[in-house]
N, C-alpha and C. Protein backbone atom coordinates (compact mmCIF):
# COMPACT_ATOMS: atom_id res chain seq x y z
N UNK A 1 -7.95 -14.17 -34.07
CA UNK A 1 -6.93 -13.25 -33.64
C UNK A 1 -7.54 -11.88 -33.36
N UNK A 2 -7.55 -11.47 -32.11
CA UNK A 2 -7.61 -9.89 -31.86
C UNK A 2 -8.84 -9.92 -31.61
N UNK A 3 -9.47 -11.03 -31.24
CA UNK A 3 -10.85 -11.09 -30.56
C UNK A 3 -11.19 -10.89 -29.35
N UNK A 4 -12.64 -11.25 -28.68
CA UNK A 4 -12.77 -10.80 -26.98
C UNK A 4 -11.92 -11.75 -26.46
N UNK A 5 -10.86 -10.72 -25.51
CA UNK A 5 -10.53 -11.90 -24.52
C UNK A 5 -8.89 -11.74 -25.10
N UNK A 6 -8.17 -11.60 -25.93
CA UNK A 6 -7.26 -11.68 -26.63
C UNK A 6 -6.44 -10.77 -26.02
N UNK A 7 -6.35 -10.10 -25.42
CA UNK A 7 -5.32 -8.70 -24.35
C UNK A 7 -4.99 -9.10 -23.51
N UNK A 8 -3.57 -8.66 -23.32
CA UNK A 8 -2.88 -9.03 -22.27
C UNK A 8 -3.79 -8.33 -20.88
N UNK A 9 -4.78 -8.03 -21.20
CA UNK A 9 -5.66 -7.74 -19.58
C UNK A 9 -6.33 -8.26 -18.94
N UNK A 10 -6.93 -9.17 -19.63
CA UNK A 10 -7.66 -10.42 -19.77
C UNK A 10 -7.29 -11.32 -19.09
N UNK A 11 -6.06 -11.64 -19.37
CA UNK A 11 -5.79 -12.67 -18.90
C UNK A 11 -3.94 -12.81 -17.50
N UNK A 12 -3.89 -11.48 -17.68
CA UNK A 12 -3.36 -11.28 -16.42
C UNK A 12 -3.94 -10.01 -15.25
N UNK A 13 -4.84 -11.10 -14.97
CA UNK A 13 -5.45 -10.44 -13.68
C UNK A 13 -5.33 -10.42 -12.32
N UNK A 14 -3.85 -9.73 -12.03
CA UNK A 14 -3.68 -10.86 -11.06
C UNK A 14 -3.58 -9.41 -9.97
N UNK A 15 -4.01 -9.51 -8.85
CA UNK A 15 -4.53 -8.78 -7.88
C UNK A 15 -3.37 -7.50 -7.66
N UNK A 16 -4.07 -6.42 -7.56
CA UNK A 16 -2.68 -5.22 -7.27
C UNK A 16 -2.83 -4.33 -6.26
N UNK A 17 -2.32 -3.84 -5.67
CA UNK A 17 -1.77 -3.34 -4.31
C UNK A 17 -2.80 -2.20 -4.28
N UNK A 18 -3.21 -1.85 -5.39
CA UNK A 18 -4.68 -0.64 -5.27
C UNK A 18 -5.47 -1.03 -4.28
N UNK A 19 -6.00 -2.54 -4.36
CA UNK A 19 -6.80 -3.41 -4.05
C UNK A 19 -6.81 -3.60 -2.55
N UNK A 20 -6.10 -3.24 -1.91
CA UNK A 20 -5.63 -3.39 -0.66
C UNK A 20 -5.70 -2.41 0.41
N UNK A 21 -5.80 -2.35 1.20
CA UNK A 21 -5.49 -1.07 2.72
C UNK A 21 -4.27 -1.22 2.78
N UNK A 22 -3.44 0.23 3.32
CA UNK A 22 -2.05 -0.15 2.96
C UNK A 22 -1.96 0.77 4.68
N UNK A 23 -0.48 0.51 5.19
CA UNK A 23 -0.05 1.00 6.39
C UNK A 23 1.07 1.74 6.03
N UNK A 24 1.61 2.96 5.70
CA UNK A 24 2.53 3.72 5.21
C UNK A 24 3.42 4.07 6.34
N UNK A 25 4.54 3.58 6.89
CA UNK A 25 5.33 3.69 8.49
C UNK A 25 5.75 5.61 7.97
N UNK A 26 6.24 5.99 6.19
CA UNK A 26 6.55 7.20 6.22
C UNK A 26 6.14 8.09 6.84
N UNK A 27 4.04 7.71 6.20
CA UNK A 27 3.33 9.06 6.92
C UNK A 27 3.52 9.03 8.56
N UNK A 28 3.58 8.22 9.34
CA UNK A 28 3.38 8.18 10.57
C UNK A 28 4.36 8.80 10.85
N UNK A 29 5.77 8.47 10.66
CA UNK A 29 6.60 9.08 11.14
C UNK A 29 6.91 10.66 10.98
N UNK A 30 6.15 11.37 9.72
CA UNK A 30 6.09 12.91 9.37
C UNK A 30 5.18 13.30 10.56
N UNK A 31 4.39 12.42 10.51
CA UNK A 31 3.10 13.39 11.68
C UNK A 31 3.86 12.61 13.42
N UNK A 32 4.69 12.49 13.52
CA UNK A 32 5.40 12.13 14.79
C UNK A 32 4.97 11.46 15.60
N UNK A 33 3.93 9.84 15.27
CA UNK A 33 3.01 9.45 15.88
C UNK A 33 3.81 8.03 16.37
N UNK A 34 5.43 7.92 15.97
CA UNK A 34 5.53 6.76 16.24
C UNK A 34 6.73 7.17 18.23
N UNK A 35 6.14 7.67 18.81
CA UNK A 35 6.83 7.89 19.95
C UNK A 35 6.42 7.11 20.87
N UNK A 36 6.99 6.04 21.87
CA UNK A 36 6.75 4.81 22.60
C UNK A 36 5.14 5.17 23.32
N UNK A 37 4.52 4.34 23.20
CA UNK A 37 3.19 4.66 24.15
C UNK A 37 1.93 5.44 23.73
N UNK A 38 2.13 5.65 22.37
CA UNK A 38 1.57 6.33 21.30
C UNK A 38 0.71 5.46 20.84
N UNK A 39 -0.68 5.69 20.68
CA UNK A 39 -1.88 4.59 20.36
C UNK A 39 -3.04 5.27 19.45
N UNK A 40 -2.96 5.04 18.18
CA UNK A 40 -3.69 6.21 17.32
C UNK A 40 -4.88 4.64 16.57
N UNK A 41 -5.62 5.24 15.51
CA UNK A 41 -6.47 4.42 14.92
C UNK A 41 -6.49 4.90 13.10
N UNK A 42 -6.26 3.89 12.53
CA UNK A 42 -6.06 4.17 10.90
C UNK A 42 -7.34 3.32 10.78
N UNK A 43 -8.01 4.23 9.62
CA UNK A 43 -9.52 3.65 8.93
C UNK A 43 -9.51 4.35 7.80
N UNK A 44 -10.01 3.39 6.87
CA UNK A 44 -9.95 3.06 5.73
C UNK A 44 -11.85 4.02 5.09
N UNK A 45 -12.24 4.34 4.59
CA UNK A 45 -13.13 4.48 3.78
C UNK A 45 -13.48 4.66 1.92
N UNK A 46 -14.76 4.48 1.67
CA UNK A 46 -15.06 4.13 0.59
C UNK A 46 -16.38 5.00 0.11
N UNK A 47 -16.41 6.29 -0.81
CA UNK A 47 -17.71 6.91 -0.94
C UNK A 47 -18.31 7.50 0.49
N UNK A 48 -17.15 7.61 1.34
CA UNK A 48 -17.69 8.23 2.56
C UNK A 48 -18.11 7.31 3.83
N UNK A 49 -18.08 5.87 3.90
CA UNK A 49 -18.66 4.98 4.43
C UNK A 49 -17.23 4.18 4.97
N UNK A 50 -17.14 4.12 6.17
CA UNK A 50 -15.99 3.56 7.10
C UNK A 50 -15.94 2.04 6.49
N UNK A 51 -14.99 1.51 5.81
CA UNK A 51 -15.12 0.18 5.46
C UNK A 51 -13.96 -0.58 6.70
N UNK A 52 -12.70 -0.13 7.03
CA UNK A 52 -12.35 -0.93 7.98
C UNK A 52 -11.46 0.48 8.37
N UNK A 53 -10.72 -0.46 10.01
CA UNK A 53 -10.20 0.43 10.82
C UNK A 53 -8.87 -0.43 11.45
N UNK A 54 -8.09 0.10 11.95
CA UNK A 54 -6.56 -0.39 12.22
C UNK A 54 -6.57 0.43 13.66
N UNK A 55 -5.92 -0.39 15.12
CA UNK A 55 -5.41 0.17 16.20
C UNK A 55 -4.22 -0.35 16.22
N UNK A 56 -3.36 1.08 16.40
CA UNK A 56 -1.45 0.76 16.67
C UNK A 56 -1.57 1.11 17.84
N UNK A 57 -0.66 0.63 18.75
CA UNK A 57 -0.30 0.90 19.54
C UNK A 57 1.32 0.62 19.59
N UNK A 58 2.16 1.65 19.54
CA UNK A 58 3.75 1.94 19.49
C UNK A 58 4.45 1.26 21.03
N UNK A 59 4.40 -0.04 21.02
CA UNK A 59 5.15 -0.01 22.69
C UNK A 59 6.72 0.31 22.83
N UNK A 60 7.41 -0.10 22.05
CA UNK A 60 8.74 0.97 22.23
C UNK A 60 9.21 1.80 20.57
N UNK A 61 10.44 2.40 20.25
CA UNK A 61 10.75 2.51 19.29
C UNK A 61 11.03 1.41 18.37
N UNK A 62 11.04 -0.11 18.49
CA UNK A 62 11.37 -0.71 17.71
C UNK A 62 10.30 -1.81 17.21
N UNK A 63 8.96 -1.55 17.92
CA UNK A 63 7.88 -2.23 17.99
C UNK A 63 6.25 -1.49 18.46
N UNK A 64 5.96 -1.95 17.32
CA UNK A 64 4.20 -1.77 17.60
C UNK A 64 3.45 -2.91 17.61
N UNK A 65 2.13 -2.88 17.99
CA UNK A 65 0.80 -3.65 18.02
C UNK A 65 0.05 -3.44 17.27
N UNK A 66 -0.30 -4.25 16.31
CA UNK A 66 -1.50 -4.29 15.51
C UNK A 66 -2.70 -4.76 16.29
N UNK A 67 -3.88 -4.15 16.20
CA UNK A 67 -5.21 -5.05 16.53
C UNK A 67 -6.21 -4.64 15.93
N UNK A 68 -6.91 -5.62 14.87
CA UNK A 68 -7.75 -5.51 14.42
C UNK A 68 -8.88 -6.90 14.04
N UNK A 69 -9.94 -6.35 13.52
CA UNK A 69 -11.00 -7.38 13.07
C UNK A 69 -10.89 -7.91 11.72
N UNK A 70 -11.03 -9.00 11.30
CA UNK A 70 -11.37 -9.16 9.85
C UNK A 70 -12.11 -10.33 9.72
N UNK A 71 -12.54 -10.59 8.25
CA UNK A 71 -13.54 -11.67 8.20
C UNK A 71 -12.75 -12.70 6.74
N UNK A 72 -12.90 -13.59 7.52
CA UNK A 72 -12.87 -15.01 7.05
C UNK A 72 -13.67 -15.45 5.69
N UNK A 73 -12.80 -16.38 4.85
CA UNK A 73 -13.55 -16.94 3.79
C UNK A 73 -15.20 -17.44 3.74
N UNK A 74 -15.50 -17.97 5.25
CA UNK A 74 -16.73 -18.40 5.91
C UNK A 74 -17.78 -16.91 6.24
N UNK A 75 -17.17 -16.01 6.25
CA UNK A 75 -17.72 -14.77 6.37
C UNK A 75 -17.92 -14.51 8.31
N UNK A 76 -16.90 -15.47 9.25
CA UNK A 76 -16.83 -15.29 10.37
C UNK A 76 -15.58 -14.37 10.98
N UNK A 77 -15.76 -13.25 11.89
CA UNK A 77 -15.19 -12.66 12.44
C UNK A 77 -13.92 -13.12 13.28
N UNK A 78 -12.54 -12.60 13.23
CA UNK A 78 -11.62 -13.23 13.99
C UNK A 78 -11.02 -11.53 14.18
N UNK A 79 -10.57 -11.84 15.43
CA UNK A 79 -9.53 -10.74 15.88
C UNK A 79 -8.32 -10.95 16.29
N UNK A 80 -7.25 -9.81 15.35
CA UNK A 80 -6.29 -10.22 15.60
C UNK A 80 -5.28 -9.40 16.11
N UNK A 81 -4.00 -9.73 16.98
CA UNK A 81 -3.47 -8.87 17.43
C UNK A 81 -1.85 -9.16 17.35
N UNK A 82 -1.28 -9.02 16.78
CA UNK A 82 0.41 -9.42 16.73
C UNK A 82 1.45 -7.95 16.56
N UNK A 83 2.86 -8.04 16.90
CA UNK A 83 3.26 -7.29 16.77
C UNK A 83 4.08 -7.43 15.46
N UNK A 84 5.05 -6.12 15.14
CA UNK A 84 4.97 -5.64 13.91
C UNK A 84 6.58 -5.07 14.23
N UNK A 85 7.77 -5.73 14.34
CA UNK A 85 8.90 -4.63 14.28
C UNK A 85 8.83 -3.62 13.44
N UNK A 86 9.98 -2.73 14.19
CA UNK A 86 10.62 -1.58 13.48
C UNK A 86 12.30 -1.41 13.39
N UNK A 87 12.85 -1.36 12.53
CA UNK A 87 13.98 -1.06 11.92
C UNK A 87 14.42 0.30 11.64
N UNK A 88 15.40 0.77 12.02
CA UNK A 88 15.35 2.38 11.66
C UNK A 88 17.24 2.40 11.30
N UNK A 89 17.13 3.18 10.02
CA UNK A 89 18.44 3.48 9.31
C UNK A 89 18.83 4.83 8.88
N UNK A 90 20.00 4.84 8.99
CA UNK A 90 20.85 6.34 8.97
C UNK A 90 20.43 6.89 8.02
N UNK A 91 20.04 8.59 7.77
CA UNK A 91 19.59 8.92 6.34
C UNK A 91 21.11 9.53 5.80
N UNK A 92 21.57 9.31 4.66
CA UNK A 92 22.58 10.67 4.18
C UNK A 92 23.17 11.87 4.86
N UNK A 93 21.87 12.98 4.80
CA UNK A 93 21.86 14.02 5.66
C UNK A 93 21.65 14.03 7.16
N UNK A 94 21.68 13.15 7.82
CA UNK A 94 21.22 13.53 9.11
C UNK A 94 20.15 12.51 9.31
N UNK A 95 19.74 12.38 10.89
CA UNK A 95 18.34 11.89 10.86
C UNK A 95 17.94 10.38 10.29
N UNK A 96 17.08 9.38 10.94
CA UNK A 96 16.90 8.55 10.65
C UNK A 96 15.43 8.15 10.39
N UNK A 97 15.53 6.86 9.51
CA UNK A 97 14.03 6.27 8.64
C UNK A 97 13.50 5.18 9.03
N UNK A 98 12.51 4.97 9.45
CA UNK A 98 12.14 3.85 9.99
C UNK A 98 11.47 3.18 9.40
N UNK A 99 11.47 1.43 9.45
CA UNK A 99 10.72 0.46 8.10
C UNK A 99 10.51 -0.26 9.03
N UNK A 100 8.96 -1.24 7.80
CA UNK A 100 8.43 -2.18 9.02
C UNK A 100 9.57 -3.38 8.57
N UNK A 101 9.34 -4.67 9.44
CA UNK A 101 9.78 -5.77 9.53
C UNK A 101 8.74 -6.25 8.70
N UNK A 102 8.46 -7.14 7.83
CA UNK A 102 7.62 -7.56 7.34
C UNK A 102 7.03 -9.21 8.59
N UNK A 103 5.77 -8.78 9.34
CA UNK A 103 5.45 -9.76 9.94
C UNK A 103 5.45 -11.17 9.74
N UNK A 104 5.13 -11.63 8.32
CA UNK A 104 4.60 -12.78 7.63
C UNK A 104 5.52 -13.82 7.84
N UNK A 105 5.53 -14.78 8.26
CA UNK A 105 6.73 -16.20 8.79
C UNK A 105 7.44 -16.06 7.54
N UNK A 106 8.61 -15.92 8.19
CA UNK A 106 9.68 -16.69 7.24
C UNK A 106 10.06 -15.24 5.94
N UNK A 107 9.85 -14.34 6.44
CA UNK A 107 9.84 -12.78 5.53
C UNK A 107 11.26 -11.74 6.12
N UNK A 108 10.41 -10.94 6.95
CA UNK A 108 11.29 -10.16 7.81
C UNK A 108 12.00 -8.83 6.92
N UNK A 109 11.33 -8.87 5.57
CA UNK A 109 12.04 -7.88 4.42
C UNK A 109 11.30 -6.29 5.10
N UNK A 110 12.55 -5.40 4.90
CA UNK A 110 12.61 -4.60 5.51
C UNK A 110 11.38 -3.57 4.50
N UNK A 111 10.53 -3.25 4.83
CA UNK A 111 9.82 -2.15 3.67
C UNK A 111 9.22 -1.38 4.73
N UNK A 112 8.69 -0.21 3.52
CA UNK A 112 7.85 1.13 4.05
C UNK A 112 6.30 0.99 4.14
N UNK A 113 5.92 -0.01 3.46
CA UNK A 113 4.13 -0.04 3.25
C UNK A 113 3.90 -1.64 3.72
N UNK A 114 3.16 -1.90 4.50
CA UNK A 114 2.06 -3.04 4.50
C UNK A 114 1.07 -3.41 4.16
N UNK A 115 0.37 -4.06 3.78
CA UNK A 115 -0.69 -4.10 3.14
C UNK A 115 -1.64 -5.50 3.66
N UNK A 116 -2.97 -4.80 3.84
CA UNK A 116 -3.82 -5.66 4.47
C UNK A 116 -4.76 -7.55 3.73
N UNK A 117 -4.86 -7.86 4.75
CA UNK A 117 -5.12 -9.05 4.62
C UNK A 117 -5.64 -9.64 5.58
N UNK A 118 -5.48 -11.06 5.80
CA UNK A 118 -5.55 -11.75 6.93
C UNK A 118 -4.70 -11.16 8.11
N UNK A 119 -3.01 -10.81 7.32
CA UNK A 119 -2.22 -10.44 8.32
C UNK A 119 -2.06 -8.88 7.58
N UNK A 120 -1.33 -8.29 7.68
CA UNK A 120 -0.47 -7.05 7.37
C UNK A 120 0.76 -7.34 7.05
N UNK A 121 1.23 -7.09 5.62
CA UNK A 121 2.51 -7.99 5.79
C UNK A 121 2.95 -6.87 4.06
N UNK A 122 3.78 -7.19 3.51
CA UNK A 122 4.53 -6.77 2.47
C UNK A 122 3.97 -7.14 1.16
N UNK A 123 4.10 -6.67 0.28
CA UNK A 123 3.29 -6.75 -1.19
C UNK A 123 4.19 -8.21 -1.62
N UNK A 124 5.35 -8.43 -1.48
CA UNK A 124 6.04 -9.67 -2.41
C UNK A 124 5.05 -10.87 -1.38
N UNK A 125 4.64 -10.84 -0.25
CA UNK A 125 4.16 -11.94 0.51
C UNK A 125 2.65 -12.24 0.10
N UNK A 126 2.34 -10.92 -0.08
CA UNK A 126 0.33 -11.00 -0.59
C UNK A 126 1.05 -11.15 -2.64
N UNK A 127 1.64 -11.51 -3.19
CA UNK A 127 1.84 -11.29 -4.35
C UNK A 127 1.20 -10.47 -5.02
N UNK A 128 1.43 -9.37 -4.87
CA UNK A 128 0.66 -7.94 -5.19
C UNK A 128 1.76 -7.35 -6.28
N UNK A 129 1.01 -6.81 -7.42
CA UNK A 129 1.75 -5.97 -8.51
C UNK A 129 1.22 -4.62 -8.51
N UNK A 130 1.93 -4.37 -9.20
CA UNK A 130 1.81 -2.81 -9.20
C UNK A 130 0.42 -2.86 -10.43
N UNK A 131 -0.35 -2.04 -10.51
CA UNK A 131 -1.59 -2.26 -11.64
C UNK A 131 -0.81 -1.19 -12.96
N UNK A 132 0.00 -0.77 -12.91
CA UNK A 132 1.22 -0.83 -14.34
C UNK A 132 1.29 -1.83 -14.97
N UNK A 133 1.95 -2.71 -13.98
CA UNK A 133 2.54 -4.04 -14.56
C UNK A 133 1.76 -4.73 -15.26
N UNK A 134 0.60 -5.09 -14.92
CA UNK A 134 -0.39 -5.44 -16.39
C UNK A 134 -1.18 -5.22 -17.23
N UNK A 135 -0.90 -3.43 -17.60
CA UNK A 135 -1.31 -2.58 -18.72
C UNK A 135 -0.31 -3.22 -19.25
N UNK A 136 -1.54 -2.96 -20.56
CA UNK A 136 -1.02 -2.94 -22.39
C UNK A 136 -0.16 -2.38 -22.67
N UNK A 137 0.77 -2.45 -23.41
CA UNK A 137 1.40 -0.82 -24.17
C UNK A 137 1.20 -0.18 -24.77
N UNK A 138 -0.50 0.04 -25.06
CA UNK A 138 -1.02 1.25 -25.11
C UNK A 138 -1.73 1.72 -23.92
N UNK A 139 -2.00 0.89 -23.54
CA UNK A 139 -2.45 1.70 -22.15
C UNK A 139 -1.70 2.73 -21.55
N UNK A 140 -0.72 2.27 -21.02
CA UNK A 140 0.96 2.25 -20.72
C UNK A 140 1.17 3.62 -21.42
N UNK A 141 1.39 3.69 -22.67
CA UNK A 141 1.31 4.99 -23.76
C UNK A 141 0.60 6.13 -23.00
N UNK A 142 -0.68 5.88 -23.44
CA UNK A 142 -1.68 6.68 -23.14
C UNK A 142 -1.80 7.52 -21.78
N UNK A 143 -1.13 6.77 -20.44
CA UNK A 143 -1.51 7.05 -18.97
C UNK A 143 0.37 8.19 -19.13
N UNK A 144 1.19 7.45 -19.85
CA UNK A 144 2.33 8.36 -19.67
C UNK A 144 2.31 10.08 -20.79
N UNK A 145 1.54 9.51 -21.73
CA UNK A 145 1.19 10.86 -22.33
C UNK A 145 0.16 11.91 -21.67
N UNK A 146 -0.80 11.23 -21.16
CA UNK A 146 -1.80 11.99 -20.07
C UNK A 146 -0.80 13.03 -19.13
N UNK A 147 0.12 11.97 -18.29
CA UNK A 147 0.89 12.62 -17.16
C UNK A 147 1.26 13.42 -18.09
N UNK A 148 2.47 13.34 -18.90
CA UNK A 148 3.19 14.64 -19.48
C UNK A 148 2.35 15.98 -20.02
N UNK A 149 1.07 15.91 -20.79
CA UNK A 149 0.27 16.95 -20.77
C UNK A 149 -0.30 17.48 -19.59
N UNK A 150 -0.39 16.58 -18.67
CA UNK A 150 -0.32 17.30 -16.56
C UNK A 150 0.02 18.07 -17.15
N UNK A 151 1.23 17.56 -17.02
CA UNK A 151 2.74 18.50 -16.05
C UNK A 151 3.01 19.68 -17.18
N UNK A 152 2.43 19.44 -18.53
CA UNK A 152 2.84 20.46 -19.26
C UNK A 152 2.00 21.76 -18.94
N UNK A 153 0.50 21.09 -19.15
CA UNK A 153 -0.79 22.52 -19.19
C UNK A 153 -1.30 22.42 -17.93
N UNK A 154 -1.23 21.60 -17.02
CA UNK A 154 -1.67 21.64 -15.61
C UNK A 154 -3.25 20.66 -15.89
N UNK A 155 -3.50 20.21 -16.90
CA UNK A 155 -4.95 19.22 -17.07
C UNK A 155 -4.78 18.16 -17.29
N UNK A 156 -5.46 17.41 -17.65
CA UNK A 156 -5.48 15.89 -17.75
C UNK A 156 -5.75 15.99 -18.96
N UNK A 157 -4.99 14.96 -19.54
CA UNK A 157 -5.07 14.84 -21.10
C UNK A 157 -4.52 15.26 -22.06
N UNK A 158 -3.60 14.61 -23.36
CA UNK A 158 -2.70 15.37 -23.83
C UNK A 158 -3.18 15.54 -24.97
N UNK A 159 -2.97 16.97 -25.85
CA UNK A 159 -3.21 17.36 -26.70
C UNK A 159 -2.33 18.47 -27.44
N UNK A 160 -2.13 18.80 -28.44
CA UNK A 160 -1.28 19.29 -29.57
C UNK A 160 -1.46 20.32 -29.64
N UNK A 161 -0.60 21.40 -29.41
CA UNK A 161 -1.01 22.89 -29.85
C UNK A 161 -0.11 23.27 -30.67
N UNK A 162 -0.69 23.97 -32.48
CA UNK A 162 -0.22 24.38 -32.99
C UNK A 162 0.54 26.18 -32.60
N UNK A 163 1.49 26.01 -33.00
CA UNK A 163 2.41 27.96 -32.80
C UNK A 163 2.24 28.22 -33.92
């Protein structure tokens, strides 16, 4: 009991959305890049070193083009190019929000982030967790006491001051 291997970390390892390149439709739409005919390039890096790259191309308001490269279990190159609806809904105040379609057969769930793969598609389709979800509860503890000493002293790390 309480030996190596014995934590719930151990043994739920199951892949999380950190892990991934993600496509955020929010940011695009703050920086006003989703206007018909609009063709920008998202790339990814690591320590400074371009690890991958994404071409959109916006053909109307309710649809873009993905095209990109990726590599195969075999370690062979395929390129791929499919489109990607868009959905856009009334906000409260004014003004409207736009979400992807989730590409992946048989999906179509309306979200804000995609996340890379073979395809680009939604975290419930790549079964992606949040890397919360399988901290300890001390971990868990520890990362929420950290934040609150943030937000209290403006540093990382919480600690006790006597008055």
């Amino acid at each position: 009991m309480g030996g190596l291997g014995s934590g719930r970390s151990y043994w739920n390892c199951k892949t999380t959305l950190e892990d991934y390149e993600a496509l955020d439709i929010r940011l695009w739409h703050s920086k006003k890049l989703l206007a018909p005919g609009n063709e920008f390039t998202c790339t990814w890096s690591r320590r400074g070193e371009k690890i991958a790259a994404i071409q959109v191309l916006v053909k109307a308001r309710n649809a873009i083009l993905l095209s990109y490269r990726h590599r195969d279990a075999q370690h062979n190159w395929t390129d791929n190019n499919y489109p990607v609806q868009i959905a856009w809904s009334q906000c409260n105040y004014g003004g409207t929000r736009p979400w992807f379609l989730c590409p992946a057969i048989g999906c179509k769930r309306r979200v804000a982030v995609l996340y890379g793969g073979k395809i680009f598609a939604c975290r419930h389709c790549h079964k992606l967790d949040y890397k919360s979800q399988s901290e300890s509860a001390s971990t868990r503890a520890t990362r929420r006491a950290d934040k609150l000493g943030k937000n209290l002293t403006g540093s990382q790390g919480f600690s006790m001051v006597r008055v």
